[in-house]
Protein backbone atom coordinates (compact mmCIF):
# COMPACT_ATOMS: atom_id res chain seq x y z
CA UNK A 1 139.01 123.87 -14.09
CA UNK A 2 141.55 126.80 -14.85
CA UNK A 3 145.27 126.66 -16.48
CA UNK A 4 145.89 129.74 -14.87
CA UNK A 5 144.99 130.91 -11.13
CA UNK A 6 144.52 134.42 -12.56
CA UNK A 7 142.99 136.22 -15.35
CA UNK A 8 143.70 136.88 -18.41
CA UNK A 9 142.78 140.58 -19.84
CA UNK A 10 140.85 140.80 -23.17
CA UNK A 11 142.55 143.28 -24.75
CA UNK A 12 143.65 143.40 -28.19
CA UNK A 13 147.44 143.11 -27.36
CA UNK A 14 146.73 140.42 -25.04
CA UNK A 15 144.68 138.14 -27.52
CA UNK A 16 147.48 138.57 -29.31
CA UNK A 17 150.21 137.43 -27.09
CA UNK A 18 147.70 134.61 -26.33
CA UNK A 19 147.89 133.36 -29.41
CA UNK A 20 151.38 133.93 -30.12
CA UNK A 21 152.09 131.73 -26.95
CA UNK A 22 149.46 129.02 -28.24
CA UNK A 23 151.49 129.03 -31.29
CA UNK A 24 154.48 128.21 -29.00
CA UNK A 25 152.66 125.73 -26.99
CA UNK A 26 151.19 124.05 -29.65
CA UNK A 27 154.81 124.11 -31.87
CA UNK A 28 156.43 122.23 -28.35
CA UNK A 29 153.64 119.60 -28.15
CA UNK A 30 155.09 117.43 -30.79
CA UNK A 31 158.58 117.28 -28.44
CA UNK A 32 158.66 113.98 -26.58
CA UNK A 33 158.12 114.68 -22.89
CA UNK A 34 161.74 113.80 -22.01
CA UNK A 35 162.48 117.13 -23.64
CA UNK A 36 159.07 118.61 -22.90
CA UNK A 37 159.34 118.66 -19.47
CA UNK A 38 162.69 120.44 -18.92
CA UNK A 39 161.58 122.97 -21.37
CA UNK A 40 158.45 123.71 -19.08
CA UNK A 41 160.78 123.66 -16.09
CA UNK A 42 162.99 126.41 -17.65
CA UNK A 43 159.80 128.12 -18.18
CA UNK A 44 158.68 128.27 -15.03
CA UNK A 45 162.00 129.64 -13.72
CA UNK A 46 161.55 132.34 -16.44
CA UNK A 47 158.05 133.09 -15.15
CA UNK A 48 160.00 132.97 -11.38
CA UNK A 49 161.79 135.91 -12.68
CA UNK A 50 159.72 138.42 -14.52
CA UNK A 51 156.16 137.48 -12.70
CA UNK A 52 157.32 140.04 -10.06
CA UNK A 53 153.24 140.09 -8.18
CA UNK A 54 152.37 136.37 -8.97
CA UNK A 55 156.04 135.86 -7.36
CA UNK A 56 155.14 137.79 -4.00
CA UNK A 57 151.76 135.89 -3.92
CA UNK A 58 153.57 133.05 -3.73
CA UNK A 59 155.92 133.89 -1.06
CA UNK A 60 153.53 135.37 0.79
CA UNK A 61 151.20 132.26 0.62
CA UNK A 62 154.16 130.58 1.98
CA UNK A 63 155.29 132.70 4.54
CA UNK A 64 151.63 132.27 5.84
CA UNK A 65 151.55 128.23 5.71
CA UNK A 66 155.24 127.23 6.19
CA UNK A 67 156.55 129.79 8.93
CA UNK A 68 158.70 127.16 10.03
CA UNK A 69 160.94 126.88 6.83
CA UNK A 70 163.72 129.94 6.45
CA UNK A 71 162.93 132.50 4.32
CA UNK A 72 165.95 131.16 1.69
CA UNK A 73 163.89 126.88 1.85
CA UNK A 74 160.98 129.29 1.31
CA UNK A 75 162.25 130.49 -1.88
CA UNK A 76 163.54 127.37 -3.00
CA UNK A 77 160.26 126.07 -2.26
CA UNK A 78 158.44 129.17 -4.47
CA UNK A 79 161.37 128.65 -7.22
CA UNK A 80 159.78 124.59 -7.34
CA UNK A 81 156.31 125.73 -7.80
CA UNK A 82 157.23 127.97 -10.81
CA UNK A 83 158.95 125.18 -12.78
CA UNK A 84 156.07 122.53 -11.82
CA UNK A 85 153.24 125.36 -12.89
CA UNK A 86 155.34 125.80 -16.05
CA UNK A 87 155.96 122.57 -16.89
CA UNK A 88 152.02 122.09 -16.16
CA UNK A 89 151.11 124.63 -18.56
CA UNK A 90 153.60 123.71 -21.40
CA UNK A 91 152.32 120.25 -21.43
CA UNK A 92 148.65 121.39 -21.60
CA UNK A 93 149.69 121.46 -25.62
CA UNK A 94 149.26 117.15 -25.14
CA UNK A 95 145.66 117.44 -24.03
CA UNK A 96 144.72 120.49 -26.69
CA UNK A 97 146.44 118.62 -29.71
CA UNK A 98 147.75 115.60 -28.81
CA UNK A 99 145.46 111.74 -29.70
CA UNK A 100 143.49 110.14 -26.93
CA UNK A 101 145.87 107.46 -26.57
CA UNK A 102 148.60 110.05 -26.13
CA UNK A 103 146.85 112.01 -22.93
CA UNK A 104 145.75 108.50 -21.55
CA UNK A 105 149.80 107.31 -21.69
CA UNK A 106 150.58 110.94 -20.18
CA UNK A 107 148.19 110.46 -17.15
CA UNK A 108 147.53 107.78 -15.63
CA UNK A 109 144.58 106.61 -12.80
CA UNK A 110 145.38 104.77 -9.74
CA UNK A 111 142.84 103.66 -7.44
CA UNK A 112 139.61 103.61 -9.79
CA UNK A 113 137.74 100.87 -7.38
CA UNK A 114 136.96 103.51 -4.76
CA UNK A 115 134.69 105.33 -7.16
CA UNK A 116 133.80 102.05 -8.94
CA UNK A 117 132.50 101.09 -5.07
CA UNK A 118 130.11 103.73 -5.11
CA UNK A 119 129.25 104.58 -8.95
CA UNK A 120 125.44 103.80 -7.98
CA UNK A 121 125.09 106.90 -6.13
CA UNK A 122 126.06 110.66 -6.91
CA UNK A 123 129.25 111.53 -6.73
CA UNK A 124 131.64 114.43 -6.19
CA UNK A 125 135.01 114.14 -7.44
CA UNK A 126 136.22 116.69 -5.13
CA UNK A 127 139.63 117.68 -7.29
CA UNK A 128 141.80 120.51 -5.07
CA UNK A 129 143.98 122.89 -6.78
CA UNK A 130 147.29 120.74 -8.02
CA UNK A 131 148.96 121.90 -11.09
CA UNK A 132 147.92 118.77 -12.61
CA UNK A 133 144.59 119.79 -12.05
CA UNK A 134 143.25 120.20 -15.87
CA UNK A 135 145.39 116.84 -16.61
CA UNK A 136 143.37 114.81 -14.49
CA UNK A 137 140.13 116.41 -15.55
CA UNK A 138 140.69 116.19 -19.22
CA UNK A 139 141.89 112.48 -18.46
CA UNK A 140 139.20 111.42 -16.93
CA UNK A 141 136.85 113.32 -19.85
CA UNK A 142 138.94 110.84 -22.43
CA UNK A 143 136.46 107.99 -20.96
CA UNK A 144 133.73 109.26 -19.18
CA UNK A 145 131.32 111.84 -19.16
CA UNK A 146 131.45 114.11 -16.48
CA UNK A 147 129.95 117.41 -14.71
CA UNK A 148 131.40 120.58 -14.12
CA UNK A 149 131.15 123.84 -13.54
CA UNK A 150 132.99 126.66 -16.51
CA UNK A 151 133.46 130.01 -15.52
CA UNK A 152 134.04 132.24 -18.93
CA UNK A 153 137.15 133.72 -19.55
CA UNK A 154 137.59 137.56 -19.99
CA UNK A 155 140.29 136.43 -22.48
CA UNK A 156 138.37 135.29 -25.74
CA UNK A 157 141.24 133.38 -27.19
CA UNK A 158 142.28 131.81 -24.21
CA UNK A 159 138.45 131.28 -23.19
CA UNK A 160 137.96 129.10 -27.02
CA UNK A 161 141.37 127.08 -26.25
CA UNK A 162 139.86 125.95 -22.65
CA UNK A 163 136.41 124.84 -23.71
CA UNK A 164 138.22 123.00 -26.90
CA UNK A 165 140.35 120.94 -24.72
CA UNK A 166 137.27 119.73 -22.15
CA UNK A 167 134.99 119.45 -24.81
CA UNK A 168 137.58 117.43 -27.67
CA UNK A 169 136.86 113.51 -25.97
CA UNK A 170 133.55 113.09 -24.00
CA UNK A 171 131.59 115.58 -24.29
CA UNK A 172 130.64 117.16 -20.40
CA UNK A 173 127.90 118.71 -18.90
CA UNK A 174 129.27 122.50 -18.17
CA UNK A 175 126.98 125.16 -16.04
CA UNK A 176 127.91 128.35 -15.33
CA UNK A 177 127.51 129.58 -11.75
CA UNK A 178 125.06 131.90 -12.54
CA UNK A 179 123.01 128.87 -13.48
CA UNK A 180 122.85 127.59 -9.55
CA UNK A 181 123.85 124.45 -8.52
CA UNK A 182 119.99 122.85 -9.52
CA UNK A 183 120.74 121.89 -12.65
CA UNK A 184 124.01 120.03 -11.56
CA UNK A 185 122.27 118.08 -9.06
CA UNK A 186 119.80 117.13 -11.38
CA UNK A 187 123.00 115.59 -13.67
CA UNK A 188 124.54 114.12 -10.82
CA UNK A 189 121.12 112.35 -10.10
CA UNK A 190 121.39 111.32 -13.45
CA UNK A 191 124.77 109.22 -13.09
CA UNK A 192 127.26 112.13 -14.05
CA UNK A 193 130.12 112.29 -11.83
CA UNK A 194 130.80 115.99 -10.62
CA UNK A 195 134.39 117.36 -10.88
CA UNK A 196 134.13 120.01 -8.09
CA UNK A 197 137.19 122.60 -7.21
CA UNK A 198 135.93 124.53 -4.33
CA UNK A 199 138.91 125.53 -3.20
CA UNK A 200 140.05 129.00 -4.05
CA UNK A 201 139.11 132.20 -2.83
CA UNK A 202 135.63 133.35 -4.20
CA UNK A 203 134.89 135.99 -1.42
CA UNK A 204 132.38 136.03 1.26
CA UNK A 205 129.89 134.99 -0.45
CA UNK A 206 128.72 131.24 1.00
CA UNK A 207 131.85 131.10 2.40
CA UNK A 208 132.79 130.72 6.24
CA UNK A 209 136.31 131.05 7.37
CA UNK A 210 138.07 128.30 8.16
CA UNK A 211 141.60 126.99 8.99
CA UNK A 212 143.92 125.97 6.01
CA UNK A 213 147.51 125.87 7.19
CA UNK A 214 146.45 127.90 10.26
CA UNK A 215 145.42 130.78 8.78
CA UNK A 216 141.57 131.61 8.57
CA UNK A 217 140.69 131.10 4.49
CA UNK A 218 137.38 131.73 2.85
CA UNK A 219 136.21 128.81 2.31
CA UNK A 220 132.99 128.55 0.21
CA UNK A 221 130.55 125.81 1.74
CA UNK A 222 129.38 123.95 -1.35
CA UNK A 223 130.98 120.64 -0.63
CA UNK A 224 128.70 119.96 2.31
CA UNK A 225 125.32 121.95 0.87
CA UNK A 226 125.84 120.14 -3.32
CA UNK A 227 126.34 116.94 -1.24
CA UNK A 228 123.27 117.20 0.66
CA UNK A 229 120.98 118.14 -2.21
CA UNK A 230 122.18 115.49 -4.15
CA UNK A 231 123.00 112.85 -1.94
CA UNK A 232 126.32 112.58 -2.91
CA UNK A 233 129.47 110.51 -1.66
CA UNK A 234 132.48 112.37 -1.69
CA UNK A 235 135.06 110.76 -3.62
CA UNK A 236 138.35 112.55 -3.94
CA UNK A 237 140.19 112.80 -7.41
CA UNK A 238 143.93 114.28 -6.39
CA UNK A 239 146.45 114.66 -9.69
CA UNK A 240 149.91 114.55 -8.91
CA UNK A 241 152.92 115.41 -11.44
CA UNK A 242 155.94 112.85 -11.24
CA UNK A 243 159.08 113.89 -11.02
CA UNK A 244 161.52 113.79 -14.32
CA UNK A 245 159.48 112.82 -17.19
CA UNK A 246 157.00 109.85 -15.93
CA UNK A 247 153.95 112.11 -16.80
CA UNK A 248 150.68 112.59 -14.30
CA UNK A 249 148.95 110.21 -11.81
CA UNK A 250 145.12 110.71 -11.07
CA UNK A 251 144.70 109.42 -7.39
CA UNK A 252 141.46 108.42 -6.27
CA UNK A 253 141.14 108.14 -2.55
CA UNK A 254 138.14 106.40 -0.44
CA UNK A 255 135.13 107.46 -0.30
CA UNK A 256 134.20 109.68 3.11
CA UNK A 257 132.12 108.29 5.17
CA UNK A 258 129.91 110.21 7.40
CA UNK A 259 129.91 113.34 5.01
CA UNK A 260 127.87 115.15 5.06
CA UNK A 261 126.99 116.29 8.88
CA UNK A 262 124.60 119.30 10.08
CA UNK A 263 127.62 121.11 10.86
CA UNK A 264 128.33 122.73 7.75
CA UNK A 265 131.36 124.86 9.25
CA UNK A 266 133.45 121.22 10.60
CA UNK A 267 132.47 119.48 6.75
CA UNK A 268 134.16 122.72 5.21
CA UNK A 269 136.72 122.23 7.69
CA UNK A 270 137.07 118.76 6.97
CA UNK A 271 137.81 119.17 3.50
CA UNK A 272 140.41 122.06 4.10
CA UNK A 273 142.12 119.47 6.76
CA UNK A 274 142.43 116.81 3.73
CA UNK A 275 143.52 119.36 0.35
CA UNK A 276 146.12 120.47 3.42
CA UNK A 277 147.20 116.62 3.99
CA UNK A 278 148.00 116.48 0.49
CA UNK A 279 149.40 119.73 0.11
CA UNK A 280 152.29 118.92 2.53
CA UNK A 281 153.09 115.30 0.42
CA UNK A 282 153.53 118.13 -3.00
CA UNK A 283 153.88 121.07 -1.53
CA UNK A 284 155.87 122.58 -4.99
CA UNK A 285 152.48 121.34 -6.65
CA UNK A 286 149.60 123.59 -4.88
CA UNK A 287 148.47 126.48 -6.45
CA UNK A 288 150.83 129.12 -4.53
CA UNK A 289 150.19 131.80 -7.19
CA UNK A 290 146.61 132.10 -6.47
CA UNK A 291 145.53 134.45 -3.27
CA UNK A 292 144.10 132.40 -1.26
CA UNK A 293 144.03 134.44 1.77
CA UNK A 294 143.01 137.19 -0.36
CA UNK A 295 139.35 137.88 1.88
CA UNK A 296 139.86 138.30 5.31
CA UNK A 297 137.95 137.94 8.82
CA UNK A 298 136.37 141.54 9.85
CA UNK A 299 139.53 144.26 11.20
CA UNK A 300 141.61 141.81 9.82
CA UNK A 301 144.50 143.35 7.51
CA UNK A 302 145.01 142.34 3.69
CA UNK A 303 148.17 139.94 2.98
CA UNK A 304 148.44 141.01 -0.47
């Protein structure tokens, strides 16, 4: 799970800014959301303005999935994003500081039957990039224990603030992906649900290129091989922010049958065709800053 879809530096001027903006964060999170929200919104529209590169990502992202819309519904479009990714991020100060009974009022789950159906077996929560992503993933850690994998953040501040807010409730299982994906199976064999994000750019690396939007995206593959190992059902977990101030809804969706196949190329597929399904009922709510198009097919040019 990640608040932001890019790093933070470690530097000493940067720790400090970090924590002069957790200051902020943390002074905001005692605001009711009715003023909460706006105040991220205004945010966002701030970071709109002076995030000149994470801006162009965006557009660019886009350009590349919407080439219908004008360029002027694509920048309304890009100007959306911003305030939902700030709002996001302001209102991470509820699940850092905020009681349990506080984040469970902010977010709440809908369709909890269609992982109750299958809680016998493995499961993958497969949880695509939304900006609600972390609310939904610290929800559900307010109840149950859960796996996941924690990458390390260059950023030591911002790294301590990250593991304090998945750690604060139910304590998870976190591996590192240096650590393989063994030692998760061997949790999810155990009964721990797995809160998987595979969809970002991580390079070539176990990745095949596949459509998302169109465009060929590297697409790492470890839906359909962690499913395999572990005999897991895919159950997807998809977080949604509402509109005004009505907080966060966790979505779980059925259970996929037939998953997975030998065809490890149409299963990544298959879970590019769904996050895209989604992504076009929010499409201010994907994670437009990130580059997802950022490793391309051989003699193909960059986008960035």
């Amino acid at each position: 799970m990640g608040v932001l879809p890019f790093t933070l530096h470690s530097s000493p001027f940067t720790c400090k800014m970090t924590r002069l903006g957790l200051a902020l964060i943390w002074v905001l999170h005692f605001l009711p959301l009715t003023l909460l929200a706006p105040v991220g919104r205004a945010f966002g529209l701030l970071l709109y303005l002076l995030a000149r590169e994470r801006r162009h990502v965006t557009l660019t992202n886009l350009r590349l999935c919407f080439p219908d819309l004008s360029d002027a519904a694509r920048v309304q479009l890009a100007r959306r994003h911003f305030q939902a990714f700030g709002r996001s991020l302001i209102e991470h100060g509820i699940l850092w500081w905020s009681a349990k009974s506080r984040v469970q009022r902010l977010i709440r789950i809908e369709g909890l039957e269609h992982w109750q159906a299958v809680a016998g077996r493995p499961v993958i929560w497969l949880a695509p990039h939304f900006v609600g992503l972390d609310m939904g993933g610290i929800r559900l850690g307010s109840e149950y224990q859960v796996a996941s994998v924690y990458g390390h953040q260059k950023n030591p501040v911002f790294d301590a603030i990250l593991y304090h807010g998945r750690t604060r409730f139910v304590m998870p299982e976190l591996f590192s992906r240096q650590q393989g994906i063994r030692p998760l199976v061997k949790a999810m064999r155990r009964g721990l649900p797995f809160y998987y994000l595979p969809d970002m750019d991580f390079g070539e690396r176990d990745s095949v290129f596949v459509p998302f939007f169109g465009v060929p995206a590297a697409t790492i593959t470890g839906l359909s091989r962690i499913a395999r190992l572990a005999g897991a059902v895919i159950v997807p977990a998809v977080t949604r922010q509402l509109a005004g101030d009505a907080g966060y809804e966790l979505r779980f969706y059925p259970a996929w049958e037939n998953f997975p196949t030998e065809d490890v190329e149409a299963d990544t597929r298959r879970m590019n065709d769904f996050i895209e399904e989604r992504v076009r009922e929010m499409p201010e709510q994907y994670y437009w800053l990130h580059k997802r198009f950022k490793t391309r097919p051989p003699g193909e040019p960059r986008f960035y």
